[in-house]
N, C-alpha and C. Protein backbone atom coordinates (compact mmCIF):
# COMPACT_ATOMS: atom_id res chain seq x y z
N UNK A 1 0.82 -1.18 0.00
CA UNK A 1 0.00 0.00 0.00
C UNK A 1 0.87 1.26 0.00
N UNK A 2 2.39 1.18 0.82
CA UNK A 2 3.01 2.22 0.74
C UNK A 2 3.38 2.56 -0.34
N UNK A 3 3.70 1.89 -1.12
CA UNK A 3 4.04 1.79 -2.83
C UNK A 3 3.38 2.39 -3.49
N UNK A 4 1.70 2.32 -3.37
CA UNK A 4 0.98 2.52 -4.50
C UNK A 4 1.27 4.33 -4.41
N UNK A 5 1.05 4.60 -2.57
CA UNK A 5 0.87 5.94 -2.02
C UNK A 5 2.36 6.77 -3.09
N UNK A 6 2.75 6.09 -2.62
CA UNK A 6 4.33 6.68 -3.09
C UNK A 6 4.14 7.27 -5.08
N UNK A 7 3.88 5.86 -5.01
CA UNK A 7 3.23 6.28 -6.66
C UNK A 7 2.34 7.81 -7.21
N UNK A 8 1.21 7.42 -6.33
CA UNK A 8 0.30 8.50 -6.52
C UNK A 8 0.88 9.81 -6.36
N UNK A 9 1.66 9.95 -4.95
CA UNK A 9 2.39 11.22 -4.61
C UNK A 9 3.41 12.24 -5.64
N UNK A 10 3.98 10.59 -6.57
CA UNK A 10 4.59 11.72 -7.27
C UNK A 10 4.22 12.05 -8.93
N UNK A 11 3.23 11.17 -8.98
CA UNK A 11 2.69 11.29 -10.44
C UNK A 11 1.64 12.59 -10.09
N UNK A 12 0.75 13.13 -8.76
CA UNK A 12 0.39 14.02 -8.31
C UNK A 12 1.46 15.22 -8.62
N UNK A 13 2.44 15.08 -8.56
CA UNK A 13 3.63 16.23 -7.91
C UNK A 13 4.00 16.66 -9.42
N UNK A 14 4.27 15.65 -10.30
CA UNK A 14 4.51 15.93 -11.83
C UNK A 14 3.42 16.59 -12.10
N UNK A 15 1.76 16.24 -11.93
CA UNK A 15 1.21 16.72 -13.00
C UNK A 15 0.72 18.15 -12.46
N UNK A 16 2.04 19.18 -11.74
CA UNK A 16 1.31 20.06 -10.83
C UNK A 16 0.61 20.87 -9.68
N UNK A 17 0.34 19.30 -9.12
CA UNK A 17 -0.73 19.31 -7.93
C UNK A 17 0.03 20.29 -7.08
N UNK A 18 -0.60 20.92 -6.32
CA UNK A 18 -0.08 21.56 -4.95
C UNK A 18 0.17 20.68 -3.54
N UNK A 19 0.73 20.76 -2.64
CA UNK A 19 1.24 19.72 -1.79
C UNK A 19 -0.37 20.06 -0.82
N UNK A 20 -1.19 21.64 -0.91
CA UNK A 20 -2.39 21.79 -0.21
C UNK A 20 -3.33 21.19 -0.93
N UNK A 21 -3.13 20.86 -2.40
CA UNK A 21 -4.51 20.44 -2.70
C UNK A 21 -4.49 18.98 -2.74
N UNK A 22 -3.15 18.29 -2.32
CA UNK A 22 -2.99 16.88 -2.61
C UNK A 22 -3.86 16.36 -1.24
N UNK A 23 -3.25 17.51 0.15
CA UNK A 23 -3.71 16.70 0.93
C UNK A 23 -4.93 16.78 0.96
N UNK A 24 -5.74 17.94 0.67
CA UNK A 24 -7.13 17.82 0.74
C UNK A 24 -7.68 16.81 0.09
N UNK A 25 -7.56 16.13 -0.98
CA UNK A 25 -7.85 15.42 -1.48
C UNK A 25 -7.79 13.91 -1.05
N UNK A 26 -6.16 13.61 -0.18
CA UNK A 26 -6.07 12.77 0.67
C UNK A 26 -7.18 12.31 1.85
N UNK A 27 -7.36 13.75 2.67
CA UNK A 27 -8.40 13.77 3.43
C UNK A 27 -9.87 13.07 2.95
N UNK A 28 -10.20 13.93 2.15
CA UNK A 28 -11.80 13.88 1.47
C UNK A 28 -11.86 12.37 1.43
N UNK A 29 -10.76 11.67 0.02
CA UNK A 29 -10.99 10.37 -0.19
C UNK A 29 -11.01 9.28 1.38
N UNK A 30 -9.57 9.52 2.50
CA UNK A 30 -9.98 8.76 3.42
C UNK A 30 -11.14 9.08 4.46
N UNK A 31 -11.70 10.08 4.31
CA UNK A 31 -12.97 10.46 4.98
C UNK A 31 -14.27 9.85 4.47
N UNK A 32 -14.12 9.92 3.39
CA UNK A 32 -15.50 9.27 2.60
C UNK A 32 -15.58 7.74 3.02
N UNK A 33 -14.06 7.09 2.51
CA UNK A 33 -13.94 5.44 2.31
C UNK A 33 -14.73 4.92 4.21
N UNK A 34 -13.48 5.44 5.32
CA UNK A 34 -14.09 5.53 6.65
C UNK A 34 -15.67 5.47 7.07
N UNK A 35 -16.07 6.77 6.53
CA UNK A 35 -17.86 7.16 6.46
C UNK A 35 -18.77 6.20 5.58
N UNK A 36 -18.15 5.99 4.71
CA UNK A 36 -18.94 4.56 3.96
C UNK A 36 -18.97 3.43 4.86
N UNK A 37 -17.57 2.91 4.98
CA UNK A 37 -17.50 1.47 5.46
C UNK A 37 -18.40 1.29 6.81
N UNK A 38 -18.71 2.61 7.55
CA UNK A 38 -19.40 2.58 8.82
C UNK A 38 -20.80 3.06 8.81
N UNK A 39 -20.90 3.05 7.42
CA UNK A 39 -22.89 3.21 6.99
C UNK A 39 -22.85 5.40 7.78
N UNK A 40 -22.36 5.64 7.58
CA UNK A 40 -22.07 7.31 7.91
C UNK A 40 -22.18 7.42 9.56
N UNK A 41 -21.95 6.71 10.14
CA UNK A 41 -22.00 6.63 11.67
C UNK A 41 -20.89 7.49 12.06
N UNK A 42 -21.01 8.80 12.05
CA UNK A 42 -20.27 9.51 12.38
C UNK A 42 -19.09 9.63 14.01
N UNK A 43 -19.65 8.94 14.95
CA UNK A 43 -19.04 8.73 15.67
C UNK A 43 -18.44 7.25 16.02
N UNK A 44 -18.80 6.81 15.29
CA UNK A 44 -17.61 5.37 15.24
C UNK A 44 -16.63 5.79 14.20
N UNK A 45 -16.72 6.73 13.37
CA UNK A 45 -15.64 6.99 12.38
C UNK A 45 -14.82 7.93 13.31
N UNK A 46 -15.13 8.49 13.71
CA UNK A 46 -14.61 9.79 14.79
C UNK A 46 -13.47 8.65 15.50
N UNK A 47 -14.25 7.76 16.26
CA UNK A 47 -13.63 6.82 17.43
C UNK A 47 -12.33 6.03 16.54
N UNK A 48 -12.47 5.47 15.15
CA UNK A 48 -11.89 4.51 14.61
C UNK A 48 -10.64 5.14 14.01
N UNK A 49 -11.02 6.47 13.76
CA UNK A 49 -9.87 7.46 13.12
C UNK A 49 -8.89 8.31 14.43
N UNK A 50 -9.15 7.95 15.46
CA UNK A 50 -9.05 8.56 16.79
C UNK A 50 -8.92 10.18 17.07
N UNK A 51 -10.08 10.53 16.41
CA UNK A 51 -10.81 12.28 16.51
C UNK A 51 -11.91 12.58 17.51
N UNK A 52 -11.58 13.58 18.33
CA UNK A 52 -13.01 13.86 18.34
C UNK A 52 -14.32 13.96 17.20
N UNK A 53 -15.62 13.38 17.88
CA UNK A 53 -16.59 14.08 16.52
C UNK A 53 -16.51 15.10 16.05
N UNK A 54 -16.13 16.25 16.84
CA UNK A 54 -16.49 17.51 16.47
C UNK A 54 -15.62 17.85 15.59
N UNK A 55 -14.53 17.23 15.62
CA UNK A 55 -13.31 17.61 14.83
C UNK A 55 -13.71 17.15 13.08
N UNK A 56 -14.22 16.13 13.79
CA UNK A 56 -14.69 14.91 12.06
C UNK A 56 -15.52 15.99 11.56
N UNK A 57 -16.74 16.92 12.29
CA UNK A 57 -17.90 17.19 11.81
C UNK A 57 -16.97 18.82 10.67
N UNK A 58 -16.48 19.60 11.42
CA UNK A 58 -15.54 20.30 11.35
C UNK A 58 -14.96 19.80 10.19
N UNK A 59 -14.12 19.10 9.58
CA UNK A 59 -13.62 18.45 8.57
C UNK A 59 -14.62 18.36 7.73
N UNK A 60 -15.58 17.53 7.70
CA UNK A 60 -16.54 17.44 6.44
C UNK A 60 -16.93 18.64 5.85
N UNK A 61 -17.24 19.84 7.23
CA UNK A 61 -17.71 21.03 6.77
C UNK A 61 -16.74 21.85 5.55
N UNK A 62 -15.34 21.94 6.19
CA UNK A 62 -14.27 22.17 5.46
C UNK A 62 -13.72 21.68 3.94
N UNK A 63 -14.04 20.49 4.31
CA UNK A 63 -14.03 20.03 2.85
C UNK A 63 -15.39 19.58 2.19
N UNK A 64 -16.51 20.13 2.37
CA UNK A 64 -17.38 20.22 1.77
C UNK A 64 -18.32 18.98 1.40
N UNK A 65 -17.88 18.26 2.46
CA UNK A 65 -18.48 16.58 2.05
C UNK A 65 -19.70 16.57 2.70
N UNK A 66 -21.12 16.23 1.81
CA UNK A 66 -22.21 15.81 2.59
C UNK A 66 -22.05 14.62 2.89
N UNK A 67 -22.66 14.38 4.66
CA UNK A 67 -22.99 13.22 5.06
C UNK A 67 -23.88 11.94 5.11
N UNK A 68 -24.96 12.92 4.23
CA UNK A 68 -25.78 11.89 3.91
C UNK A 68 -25.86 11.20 2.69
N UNK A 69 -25.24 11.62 1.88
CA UNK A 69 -24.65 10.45 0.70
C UNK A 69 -23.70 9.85 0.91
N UNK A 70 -23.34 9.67 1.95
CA UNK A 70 -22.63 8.61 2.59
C UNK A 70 -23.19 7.53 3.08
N UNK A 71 -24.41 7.81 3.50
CA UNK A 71 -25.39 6.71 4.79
C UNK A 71 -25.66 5.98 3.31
N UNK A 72 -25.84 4.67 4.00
CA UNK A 72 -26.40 3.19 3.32
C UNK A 72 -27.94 3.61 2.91
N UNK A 73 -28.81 2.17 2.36
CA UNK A 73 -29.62 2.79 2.82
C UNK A 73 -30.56 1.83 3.49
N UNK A 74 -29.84 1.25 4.45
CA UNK A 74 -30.36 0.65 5.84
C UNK A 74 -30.80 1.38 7.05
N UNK A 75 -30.54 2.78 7.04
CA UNK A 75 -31.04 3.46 8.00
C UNK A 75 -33.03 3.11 8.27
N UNK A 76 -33.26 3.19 9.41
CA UNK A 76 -34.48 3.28 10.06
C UNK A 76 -35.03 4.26 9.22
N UNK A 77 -36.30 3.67 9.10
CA UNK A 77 -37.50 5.20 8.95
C UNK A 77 -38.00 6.39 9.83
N UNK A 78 -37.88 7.46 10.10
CA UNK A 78 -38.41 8.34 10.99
C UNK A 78 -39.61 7.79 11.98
N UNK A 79 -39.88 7.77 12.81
CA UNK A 79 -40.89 7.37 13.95
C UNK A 79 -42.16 7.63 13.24
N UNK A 80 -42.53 8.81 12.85
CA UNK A 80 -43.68 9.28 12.22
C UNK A 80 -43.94 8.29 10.71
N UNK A 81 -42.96 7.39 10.39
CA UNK A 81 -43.52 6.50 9.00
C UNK A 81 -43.32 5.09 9.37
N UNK A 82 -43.06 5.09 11.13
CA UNK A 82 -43.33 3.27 11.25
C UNK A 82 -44.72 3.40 11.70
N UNK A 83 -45.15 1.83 11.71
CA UNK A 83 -46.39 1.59 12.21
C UNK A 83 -46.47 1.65 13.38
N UNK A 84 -47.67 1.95 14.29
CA UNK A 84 -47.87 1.96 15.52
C UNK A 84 -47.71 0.21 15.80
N UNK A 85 -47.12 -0.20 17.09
CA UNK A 85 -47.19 -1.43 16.98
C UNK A 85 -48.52 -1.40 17.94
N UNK A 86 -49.07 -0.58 18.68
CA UNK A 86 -50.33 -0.37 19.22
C UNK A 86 -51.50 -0.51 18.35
N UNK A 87 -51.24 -0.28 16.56
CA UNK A 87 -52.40 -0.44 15.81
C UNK A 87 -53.22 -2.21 15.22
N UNK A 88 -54.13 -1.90 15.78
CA UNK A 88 -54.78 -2.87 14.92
C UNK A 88 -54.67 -3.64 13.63
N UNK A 89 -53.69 -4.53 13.56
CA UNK A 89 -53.95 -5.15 12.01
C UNK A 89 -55.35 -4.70 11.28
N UNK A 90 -55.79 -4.74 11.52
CA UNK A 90 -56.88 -4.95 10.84
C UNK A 90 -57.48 -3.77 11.09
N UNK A 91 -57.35 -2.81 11.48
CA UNK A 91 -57.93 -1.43 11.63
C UNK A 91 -58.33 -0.57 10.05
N UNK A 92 -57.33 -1.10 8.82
CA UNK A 92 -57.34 -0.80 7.96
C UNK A 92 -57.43 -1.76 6.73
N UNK A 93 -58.29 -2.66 6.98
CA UNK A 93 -59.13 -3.20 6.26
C UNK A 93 -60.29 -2.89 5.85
N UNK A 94 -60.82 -3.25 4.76
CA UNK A 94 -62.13 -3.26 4.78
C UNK A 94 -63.25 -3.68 4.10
């Protein structure tokens, strides 16, 4: 993996890049890959990358990454679009 990095760094460096825009770019990509692999669970990425959240949240803002095209889409439905488990099967039959 150090290899490939090494690679990238200087075919980056030939074609230009700035050493500020390389790392931003560094960032973004390992921020995203992190935020994916953990379904956008922002504080297990925080914990796994060893940041505070606030720092992570701070970062995304900075580099401009939304978090919710990150989330899977296994997330829960809002309370207001599950069923009451209090309702009647059959309340809505008819």
């Amino acid at each position: 993996m150090k290899e490939q990095l090494e690679k990238l760094a200087l075919q980056m460096y030939r074609n230009g890049t700035s050493y500020s825009e390389a790392v931003r770019e560094f960032q973004k990509d390992f921020l995203i890959a992190v935020l994916q692999d953990l379904n956008g669970n922002q504080v297990k990425a925080a914990e796994r990358m060893g940041m505070h959240r606030n720092t992570l949240r701070r970062n995304l803002q900075e580099l401009d990454l939304d978090i919710k095209s990150m989330r899977g889409s296994r997330r829960r439905p809002p309370v207001s679009a599950r069923p009451s488990p209090m309702m009647d099967k059959n309340a809505n039959a008819i």
